[in-house]
C-alpha atoms as a PDB file:
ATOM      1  CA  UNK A   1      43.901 128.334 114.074  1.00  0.00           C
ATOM      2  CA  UNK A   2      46.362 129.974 111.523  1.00  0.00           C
ATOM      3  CA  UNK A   3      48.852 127.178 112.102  1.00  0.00           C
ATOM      4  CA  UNK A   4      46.223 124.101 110.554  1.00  0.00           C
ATOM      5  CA  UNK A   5      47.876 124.198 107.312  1.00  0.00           C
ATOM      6  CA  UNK A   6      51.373 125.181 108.258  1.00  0.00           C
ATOM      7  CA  UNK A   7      54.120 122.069 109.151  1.00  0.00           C
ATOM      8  CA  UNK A   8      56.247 121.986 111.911  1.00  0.00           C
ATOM      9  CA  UNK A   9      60.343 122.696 110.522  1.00  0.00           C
ATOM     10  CA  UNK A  10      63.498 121.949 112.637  1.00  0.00           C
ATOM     11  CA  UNK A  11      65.649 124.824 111.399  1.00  0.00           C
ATOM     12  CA  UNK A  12      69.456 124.376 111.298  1.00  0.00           C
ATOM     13  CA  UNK A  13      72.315 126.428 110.998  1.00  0.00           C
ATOM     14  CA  UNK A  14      75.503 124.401 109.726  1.00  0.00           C
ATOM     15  CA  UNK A  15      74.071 121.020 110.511  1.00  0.00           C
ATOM     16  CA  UNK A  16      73.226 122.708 114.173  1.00  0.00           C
ATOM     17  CA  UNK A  17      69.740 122.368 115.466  1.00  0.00           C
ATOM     18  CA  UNK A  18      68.551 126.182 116.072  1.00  0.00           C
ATOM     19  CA  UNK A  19      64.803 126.171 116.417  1.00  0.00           C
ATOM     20  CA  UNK A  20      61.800 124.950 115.184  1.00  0.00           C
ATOM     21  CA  UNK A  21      59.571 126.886 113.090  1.00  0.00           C
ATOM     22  CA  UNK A  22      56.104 126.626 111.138  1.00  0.00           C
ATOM     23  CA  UNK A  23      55.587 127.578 107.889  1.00  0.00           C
ATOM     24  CA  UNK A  24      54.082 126.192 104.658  1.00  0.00           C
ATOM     25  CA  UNK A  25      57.579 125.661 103.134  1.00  0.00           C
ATOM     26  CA  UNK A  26      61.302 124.874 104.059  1.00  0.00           C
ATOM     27  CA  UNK A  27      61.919 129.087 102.619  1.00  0.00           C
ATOM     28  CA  UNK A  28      59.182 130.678 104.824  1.00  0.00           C
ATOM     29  CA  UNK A  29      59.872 128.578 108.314  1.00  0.00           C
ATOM     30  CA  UNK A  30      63.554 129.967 107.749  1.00  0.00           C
ATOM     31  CA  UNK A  31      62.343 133.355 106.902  1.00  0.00           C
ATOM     32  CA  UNK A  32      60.407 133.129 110.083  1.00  0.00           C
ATOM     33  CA  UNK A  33      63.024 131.907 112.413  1.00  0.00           C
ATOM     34  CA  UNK A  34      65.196 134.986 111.224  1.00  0.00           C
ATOM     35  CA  UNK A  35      62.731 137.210 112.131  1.00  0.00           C
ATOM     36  CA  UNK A  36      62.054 135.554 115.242  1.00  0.00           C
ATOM     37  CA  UNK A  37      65.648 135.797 115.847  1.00  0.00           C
ATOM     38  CA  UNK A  38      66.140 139.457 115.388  1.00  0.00           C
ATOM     39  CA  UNK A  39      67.718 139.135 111.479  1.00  0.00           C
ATOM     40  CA  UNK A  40      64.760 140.437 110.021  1.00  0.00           C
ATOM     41  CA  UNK A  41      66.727 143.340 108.074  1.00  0.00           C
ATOM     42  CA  UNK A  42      69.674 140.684 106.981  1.00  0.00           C
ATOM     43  CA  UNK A  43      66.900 138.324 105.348  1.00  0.00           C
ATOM     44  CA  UNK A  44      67.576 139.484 101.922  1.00  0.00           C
ATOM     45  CA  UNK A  45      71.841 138.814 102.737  1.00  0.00           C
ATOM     46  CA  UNK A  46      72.015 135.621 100.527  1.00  0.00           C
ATOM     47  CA  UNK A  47      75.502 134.829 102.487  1.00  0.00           C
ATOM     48  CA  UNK A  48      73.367 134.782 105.636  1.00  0.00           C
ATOM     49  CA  UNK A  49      70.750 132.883 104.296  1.00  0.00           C
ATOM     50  CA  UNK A  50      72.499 129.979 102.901  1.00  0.00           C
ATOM     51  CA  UNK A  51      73.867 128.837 105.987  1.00  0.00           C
ATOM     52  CA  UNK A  52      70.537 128.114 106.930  1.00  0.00           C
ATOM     53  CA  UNK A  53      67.784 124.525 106.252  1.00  0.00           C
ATOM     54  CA  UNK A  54      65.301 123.102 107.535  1.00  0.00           C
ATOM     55  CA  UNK A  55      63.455 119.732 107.361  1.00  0.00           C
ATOM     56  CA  UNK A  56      60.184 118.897 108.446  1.00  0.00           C
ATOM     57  CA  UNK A  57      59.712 118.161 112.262  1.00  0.00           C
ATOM     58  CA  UNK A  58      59.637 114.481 113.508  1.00  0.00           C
ATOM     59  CA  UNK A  59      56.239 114.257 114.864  1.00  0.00           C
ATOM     60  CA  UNK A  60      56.271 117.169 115.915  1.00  0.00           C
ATOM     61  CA  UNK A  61      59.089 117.553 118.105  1.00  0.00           C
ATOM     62  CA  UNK A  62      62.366 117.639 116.402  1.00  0.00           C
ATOM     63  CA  UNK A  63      65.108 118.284 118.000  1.00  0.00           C
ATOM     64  CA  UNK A  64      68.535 116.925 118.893  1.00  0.00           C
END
């Protein structure tokens, strides 16, 4: 039940869909992706991180 107040973020990398993510804002679903992804120690690299958005989840299921 941690999720309830967390949305549901398509994360891209250069326009790409990469994953989707939840988090309570665009910053921490990214944050969590890189983690997920095995970047956790290159999260502060701002070069890294700008390549990187996200947008909230079309019901639910984003993804192209």
């Amino acid at each position: 039940m941690k999720n309830l107040n967390k949305n549901l973020y398509a994360i891209f990398k250069n326009e790409k869909h990469m994953e989707n993510e939840r988090g309570v804002s665009k910053k921490e679903a990214i944050k969590l992706y890189l983690i997920t992804a095995g970047y956790s120690s290159l999260i502060k690299e701002i070069e890294l991180t700008k390549n990187y958005s996200a947008e909230i989840a079309i019901n639910e299921i984003h993804y192209y």
